[in-house]
PDB file of N, CA and C in Angstrom:
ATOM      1  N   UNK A   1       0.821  -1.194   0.000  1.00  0.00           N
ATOM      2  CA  UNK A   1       0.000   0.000   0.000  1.00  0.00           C
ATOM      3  C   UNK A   1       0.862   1.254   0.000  1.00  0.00           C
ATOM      4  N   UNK A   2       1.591   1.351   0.573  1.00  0.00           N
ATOM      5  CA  UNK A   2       3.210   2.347   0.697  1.00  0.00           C
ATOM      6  C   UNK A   2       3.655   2.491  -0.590  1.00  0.00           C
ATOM      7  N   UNK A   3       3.725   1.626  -1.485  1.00  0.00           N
ATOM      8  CA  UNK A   3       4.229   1.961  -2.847  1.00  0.00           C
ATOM      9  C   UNK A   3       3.172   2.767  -3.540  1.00  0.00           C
ATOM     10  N   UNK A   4       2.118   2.188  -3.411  1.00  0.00           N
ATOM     11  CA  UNK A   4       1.117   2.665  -4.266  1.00  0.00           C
ATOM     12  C   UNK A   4       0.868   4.585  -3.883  1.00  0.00           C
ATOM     13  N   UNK A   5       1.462   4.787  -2.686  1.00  0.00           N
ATOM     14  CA  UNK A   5       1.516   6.131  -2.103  1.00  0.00           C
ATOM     15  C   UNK A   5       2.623   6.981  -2.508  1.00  0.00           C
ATOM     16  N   UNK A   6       3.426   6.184  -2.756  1.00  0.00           N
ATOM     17  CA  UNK A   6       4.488   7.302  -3.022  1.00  0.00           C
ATOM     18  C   UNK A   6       4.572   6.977  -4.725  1.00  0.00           C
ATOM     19  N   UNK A   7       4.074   6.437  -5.610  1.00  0.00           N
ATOM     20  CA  UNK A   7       3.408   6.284  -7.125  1.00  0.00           C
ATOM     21  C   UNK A   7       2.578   7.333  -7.355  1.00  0.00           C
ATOM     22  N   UNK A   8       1.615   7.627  -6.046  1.00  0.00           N
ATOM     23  CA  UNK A   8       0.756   8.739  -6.257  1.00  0.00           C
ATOM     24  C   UNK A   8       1.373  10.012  -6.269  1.00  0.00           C
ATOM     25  N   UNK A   9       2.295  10.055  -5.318  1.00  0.00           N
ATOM     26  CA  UNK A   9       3.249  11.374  -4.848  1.00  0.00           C
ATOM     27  C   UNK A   9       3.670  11.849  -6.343  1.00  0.00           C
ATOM     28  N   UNK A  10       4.564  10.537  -6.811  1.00  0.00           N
ATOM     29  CA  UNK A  10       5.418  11.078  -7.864  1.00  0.00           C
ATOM     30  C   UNK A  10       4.441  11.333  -8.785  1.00  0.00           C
ATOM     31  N   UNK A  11       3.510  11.047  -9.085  1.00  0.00           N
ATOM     32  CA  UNK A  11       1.987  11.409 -10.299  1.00  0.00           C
ATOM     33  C   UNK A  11       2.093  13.066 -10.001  1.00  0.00           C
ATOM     34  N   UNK A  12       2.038  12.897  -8.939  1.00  0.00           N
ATOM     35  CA  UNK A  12       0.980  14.327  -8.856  1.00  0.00           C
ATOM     36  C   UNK A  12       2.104  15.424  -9.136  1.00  0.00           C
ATOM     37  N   UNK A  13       3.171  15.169  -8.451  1.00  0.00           N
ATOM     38  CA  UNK A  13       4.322  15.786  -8.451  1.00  0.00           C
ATOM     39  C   UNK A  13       4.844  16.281 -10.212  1.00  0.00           C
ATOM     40  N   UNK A  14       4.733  15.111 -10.618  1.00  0.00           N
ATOM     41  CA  UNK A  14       4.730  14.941 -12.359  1.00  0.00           C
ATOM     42  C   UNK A  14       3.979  16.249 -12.835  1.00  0.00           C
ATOM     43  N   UNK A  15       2.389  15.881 -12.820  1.00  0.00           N
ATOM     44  CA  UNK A  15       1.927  16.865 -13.171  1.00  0.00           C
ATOM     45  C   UNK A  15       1.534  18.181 -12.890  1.00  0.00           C
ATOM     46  N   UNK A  16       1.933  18.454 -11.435  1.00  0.00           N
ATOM     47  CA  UNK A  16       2.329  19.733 -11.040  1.00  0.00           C
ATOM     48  C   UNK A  16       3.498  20.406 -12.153  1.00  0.00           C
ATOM     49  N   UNK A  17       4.459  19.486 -12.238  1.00  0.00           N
ATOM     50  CA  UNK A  17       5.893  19.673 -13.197  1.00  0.00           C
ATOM     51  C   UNK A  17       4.883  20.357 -14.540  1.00  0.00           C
ATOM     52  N   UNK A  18       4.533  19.327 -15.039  1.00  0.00           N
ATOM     53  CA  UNK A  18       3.778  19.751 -16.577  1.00  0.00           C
ATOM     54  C   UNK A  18       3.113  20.654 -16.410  1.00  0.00           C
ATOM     55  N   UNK A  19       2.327  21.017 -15.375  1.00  0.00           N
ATOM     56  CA  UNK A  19       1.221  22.190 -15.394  1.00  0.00           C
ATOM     57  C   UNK A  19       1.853  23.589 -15.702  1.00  0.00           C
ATOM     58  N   UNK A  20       2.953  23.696 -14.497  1.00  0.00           N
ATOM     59  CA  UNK A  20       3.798  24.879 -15.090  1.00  0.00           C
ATOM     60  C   UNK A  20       4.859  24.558 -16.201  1.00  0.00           C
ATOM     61  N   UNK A  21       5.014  23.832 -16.497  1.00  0.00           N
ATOM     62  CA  UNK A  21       5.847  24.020 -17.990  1.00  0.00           C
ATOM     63  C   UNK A  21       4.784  23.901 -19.106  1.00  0.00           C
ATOM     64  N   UNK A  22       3.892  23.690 -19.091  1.00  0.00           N
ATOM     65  CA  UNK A  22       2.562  23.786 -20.119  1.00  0.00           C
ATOM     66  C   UNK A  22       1.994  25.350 -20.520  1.00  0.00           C
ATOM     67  N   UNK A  23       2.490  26.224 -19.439  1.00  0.00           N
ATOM     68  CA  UNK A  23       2.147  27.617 -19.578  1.00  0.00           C
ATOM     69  C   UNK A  23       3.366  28.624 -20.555  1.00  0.00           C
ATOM     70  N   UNK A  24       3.956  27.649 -20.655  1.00  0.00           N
ATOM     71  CA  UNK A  24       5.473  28.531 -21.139  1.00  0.00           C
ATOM     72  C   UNK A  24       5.341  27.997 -22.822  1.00  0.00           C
ATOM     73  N   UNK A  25       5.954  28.727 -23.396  1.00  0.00           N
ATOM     74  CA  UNK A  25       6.276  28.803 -24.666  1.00  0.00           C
ATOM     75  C   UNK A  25       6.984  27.865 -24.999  1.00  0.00           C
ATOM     76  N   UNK A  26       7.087  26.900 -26.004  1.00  0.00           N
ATOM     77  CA  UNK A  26       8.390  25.979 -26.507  1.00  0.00           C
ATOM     78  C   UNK A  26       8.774  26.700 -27.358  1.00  0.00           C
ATOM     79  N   UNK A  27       9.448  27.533 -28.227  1.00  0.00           N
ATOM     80  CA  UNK A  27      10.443  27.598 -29.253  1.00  0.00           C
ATOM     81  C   UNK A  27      11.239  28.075 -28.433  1.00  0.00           C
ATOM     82  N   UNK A  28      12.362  27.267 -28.932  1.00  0.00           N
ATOM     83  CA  UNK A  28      13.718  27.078 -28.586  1.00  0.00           C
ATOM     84  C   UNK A  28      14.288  28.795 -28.208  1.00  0.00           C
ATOM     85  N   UNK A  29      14.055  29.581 -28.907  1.00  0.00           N
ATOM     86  CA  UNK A  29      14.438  30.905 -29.499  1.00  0.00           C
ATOM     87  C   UNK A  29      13.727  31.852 -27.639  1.00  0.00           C
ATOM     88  N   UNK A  30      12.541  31.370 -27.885  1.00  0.00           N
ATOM     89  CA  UNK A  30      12.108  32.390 -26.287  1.00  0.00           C
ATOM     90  C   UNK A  30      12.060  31.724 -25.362  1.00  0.00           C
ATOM     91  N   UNK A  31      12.572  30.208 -25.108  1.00  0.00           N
ATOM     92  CA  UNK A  31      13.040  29.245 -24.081  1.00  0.00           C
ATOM     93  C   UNK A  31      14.038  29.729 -23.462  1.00  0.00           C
ATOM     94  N   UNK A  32      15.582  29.838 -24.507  1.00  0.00           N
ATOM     95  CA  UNK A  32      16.673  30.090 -23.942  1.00  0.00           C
ATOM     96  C   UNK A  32      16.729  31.383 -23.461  1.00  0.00           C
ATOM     97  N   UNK A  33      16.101  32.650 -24.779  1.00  0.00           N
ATOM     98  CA  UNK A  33      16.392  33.922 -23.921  1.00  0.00           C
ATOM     99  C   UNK A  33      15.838  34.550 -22.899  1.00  0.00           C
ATOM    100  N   UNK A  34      14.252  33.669 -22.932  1.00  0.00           N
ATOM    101  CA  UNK A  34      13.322  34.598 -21.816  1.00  0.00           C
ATOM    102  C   UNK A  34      13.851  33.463 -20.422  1.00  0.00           C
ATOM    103  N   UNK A  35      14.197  32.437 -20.306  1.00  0.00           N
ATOM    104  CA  UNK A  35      14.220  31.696 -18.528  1.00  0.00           C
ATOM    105  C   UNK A  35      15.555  31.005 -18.951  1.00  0.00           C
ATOM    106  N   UNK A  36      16.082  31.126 -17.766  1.00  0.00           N
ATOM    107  CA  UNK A  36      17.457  30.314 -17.839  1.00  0.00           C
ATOM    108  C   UNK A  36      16.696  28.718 -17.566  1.00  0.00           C
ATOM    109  N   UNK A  37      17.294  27.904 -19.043  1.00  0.00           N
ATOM    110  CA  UNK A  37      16.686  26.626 -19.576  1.00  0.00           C
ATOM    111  C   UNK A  37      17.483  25.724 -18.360  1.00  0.00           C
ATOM    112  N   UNK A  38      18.337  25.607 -17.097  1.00  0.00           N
ATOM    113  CA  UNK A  38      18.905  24.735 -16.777  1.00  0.00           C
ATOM    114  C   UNK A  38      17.911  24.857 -15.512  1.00  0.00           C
ATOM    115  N   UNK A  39      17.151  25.668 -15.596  1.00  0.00           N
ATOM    116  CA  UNK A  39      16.217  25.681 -14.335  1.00  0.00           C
ATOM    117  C   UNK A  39      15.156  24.405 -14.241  1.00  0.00           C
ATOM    118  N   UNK A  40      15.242  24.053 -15.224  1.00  0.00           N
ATOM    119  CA  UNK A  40      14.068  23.111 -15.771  1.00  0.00           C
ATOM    120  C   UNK A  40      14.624  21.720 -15.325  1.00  0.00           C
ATOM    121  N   UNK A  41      15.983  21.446 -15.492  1.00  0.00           N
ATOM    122  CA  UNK A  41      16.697  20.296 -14.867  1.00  0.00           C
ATOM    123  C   UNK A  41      16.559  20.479 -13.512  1.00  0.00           C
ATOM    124  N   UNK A  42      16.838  21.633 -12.684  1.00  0.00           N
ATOM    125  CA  UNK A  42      16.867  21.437 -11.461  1.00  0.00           C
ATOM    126  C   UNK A  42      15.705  21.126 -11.004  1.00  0.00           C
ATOM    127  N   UNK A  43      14.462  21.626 -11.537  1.00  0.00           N
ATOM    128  CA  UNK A  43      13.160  21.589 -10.834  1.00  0.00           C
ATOM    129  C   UNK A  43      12.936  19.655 -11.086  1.00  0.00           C
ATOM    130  N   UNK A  44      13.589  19.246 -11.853  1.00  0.00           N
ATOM    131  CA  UNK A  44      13.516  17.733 -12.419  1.00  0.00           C
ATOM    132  C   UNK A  44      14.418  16.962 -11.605  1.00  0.00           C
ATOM    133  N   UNK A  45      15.286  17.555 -10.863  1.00  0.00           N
ATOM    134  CA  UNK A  45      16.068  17.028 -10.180  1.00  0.00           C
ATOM    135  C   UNK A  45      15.492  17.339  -9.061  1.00  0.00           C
ATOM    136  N   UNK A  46      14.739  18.262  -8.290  1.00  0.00           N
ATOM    137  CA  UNK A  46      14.443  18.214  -6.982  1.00  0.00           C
ATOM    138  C   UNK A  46      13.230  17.139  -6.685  1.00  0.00           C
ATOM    139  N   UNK A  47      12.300  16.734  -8.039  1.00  0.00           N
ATOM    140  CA  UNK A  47      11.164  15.896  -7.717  1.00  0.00           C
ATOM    141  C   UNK A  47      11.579  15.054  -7.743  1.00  0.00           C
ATOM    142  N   UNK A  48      13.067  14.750  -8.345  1.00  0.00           N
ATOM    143  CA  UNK A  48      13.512  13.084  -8.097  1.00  0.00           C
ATOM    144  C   UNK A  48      14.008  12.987  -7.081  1.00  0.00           C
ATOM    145  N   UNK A  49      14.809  13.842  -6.522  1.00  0.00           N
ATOM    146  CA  UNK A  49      14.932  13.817  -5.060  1.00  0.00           C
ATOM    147  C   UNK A  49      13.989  13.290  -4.158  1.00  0.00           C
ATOM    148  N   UNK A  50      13.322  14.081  -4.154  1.00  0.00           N
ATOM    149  CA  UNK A  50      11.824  13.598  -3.575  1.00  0.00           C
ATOM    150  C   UNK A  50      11.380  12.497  -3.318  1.00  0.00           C
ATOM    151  N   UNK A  51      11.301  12.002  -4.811  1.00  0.00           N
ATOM    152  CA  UNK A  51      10.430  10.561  -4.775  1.00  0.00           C
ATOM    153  C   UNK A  51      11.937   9.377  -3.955  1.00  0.00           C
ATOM    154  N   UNK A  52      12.641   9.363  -4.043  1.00  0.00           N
ATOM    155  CA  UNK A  52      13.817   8.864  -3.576  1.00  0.00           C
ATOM    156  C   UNK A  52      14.124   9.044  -2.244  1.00  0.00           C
ATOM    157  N   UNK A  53      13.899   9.987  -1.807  1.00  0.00           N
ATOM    158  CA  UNK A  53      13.964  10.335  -0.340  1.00  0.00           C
ATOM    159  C   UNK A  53      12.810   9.559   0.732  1.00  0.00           C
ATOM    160  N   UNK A  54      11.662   9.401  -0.122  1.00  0.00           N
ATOM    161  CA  UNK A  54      10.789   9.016   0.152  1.00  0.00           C
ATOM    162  C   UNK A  54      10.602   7.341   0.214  1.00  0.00           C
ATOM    163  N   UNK A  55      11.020   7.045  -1.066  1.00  0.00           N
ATOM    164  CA  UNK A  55      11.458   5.596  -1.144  1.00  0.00           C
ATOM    165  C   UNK A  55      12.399   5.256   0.059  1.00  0.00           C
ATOM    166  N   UNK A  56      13.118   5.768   0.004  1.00  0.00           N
ATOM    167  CA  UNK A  56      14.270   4.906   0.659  1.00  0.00           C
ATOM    168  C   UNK A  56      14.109   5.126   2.582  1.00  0.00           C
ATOM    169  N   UNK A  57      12.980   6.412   2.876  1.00  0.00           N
ATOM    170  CA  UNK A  57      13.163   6.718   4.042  1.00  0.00           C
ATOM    171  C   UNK A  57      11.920   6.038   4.924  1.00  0.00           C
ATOM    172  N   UNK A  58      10.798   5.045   3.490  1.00  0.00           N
ATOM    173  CA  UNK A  58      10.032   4.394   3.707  1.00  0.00           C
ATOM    174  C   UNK A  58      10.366   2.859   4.177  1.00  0.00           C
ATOM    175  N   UNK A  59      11.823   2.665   3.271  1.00  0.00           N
ATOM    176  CA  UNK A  59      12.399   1.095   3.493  1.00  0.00           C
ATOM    177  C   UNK A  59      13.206   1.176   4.778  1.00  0.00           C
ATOM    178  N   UNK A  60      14.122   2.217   5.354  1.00  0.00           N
ATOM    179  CA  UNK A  60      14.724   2.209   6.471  1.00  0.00           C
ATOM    180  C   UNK A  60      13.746   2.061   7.188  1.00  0.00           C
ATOM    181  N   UNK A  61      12.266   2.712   7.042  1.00  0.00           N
ATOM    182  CA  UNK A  61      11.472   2.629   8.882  1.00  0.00           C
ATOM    183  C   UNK A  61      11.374   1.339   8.750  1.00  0.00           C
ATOM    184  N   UNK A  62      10.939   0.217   7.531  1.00  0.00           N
ATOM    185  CA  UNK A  62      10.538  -1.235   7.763  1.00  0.00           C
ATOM    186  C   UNK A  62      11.859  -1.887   8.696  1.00  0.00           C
ATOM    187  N   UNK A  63      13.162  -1.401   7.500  1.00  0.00           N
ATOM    188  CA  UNK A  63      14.523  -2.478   8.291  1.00  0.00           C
ATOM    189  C   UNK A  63      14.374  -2.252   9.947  1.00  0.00           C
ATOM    190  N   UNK A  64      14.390  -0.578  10.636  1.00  0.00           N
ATOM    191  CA  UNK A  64      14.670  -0.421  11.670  1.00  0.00           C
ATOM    192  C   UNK A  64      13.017  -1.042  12.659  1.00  0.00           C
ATOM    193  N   UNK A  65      11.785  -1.259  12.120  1.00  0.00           N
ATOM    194  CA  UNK A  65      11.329  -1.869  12.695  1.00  0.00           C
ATOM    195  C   UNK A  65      11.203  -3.542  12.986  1.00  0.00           C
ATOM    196  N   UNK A  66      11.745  -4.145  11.554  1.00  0.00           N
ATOM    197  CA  UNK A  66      12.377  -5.554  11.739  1.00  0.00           C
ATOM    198  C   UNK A  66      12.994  -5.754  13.473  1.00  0.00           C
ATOM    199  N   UNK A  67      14.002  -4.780  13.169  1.00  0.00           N
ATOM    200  CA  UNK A  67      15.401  -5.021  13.778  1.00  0.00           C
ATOM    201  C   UNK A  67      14.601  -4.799  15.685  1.00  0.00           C
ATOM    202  N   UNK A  68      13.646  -3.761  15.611  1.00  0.00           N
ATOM    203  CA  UNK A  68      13.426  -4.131  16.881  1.00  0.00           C
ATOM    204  C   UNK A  68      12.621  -4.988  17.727  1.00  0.00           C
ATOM    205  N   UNK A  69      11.801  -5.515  16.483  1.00  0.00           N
ATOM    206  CA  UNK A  69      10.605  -6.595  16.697  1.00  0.00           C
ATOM    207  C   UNK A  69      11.610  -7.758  17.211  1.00  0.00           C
ATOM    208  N   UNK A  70      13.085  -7.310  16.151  1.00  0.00           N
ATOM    209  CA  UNK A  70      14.013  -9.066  16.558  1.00  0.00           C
ATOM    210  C   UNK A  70      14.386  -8.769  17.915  1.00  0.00           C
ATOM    211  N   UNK A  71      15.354  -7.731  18.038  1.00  0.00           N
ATOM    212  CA  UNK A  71      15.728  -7.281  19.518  1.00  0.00           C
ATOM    213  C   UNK A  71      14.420  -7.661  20.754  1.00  0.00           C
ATOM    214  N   UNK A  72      13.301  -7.254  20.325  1.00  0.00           N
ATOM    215  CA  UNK A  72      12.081  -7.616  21.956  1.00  0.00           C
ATOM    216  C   UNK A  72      12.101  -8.870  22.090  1.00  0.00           C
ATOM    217  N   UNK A  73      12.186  -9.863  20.892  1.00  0.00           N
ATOM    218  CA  UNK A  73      11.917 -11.338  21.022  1.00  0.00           C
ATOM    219  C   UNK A  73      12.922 -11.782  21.611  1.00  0.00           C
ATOM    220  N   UNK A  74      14.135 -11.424  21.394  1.00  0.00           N
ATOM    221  CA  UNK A  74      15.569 -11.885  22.350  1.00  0.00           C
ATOM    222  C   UNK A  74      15.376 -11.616  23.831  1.00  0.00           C
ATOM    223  N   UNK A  75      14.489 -10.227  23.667  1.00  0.00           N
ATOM    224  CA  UNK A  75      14.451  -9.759  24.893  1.00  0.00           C
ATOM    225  C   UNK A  75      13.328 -10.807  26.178  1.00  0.00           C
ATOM    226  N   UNK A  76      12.383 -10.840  25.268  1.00  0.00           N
ATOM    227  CA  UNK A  76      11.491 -11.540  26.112  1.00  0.00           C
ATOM    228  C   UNK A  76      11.339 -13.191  26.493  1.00  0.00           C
ATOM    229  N   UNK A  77      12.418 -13.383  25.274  1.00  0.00           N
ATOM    230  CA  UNK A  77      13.303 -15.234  25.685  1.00  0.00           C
ATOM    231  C   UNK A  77      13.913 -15.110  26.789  1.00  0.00           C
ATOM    232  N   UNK A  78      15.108 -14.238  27.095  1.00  0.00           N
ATOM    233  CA  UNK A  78      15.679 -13.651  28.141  1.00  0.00           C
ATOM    234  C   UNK A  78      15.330 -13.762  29.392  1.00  0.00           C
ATOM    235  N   UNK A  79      13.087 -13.051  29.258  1.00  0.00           N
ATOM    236  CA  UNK A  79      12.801 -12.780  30.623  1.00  0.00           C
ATOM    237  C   UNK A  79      12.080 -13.975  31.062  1.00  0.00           C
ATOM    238  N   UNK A  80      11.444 -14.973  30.277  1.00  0.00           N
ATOM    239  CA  UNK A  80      11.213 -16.321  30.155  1.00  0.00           C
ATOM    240  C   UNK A  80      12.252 -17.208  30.510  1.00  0.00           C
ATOM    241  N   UNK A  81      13.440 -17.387  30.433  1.00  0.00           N
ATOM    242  CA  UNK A  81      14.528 -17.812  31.078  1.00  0.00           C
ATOM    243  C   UNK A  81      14.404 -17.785  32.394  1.00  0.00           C
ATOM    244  N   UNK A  82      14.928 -16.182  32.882  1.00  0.00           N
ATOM    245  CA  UNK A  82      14.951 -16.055  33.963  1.00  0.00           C
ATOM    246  C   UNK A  82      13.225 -16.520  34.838  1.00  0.00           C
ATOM    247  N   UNK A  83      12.692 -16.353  34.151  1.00  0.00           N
ATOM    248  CA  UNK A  83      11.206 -16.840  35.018  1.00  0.00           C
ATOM    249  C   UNK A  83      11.168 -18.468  35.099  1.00  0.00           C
ATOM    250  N   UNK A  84      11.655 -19.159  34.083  1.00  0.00           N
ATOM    251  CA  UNK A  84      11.948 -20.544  34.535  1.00  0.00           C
ATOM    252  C   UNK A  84      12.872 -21.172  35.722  1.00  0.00           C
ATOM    253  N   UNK A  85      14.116 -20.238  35.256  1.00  0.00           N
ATOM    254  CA  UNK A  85      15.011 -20.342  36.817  1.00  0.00           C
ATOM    255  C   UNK A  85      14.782 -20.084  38.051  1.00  0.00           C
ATOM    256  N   UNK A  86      14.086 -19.015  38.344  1.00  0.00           N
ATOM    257  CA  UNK A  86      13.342 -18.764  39.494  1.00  0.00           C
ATOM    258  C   UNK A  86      11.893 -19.533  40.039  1.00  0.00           C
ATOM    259  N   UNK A  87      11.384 -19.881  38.890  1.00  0.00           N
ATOM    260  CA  UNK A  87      10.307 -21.060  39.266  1.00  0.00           C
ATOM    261  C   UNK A  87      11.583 -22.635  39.600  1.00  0.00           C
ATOM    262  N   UNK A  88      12.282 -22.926  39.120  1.00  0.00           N
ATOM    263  CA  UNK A  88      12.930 -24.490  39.640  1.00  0.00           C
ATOM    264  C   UNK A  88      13.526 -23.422  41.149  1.00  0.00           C
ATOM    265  N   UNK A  89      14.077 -22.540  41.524  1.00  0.00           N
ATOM    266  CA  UNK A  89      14.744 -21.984  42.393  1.00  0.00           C
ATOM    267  C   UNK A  89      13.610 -22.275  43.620  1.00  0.00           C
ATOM    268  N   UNK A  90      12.694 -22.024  43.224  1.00  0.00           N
ATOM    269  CA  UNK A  90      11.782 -21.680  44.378  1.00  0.00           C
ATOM    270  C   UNK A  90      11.001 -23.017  44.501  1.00  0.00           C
ATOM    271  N   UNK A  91      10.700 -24.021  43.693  1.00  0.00           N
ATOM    272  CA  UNK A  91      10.252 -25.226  43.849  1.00  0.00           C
ATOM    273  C   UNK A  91      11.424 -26.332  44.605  1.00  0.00           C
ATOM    274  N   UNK A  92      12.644 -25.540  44.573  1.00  0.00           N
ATOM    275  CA  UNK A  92      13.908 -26.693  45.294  1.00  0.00           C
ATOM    276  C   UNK A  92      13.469 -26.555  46.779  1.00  0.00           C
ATOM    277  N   UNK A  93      13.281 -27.871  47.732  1.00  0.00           N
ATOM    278  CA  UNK A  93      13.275 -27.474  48.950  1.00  0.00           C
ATOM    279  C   UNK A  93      14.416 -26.663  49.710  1.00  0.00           C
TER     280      UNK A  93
END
C-alpha cells in the first residue's frame, strides 16, 4: 500500500511539473532567452529527489522496525529464562 503512495506522490508531483511548464512557450528561441533553460533540470532534479527520499526513508522505517521486533523477542526469551530459573529456584526445597 506504501508503494502505491508514493506512485501517487510522484503522479501528482509529475503533473504539477507539466502544469507549469505547459504555460510557457516551446520555441527554442524564447526558451533560452526569456528563462534560464537549466532551471528546468533542477526543478527535475528536486522531484527526483523527492520521490527517492521518500522511497528509501520508507524502506529504512521497515529495516529499523524488523530489527526491533528481533531485539524484543531476544528480549522476552531472556525474561522467560529467567522466570523458569526462578520457578525451579523456588520449587527446590
Amino acid at each position: 500500500m506504501k508503494n502505491k503512495q508514493i506512485q501517487m506522490i510522484v503522479l501528482v508531483c509529475i503533473g504539477l511539473f507539466l502544469f507549469f511548464v505547459s504555460g510557457l512557450d516551446f520555441s527554442s528561441v524564447v526558451l533560452l532567452n526569456a528563462d534560464p533553460w537549466w532551471m528546468y533540470f533542477v526543478v527535475l532534479g528536486i522531484l527526483v529527489s523527492a520521490y527517492y527520499f521518500m522511497k528509501y526513508s520508507i524502506e529504512d522505517k521497515k529495516i529499523d522496525e524488523e530489527f526491533i521486533e528481533k531485539e524484543g523477542q531476544v528480549f522476552m526469551e531472556r525474561i522467560e529464562e529467567d522466570r523458569a530459573k526462578r520457578r525451579e529456584y523456588s520449587e527446590k526445597p
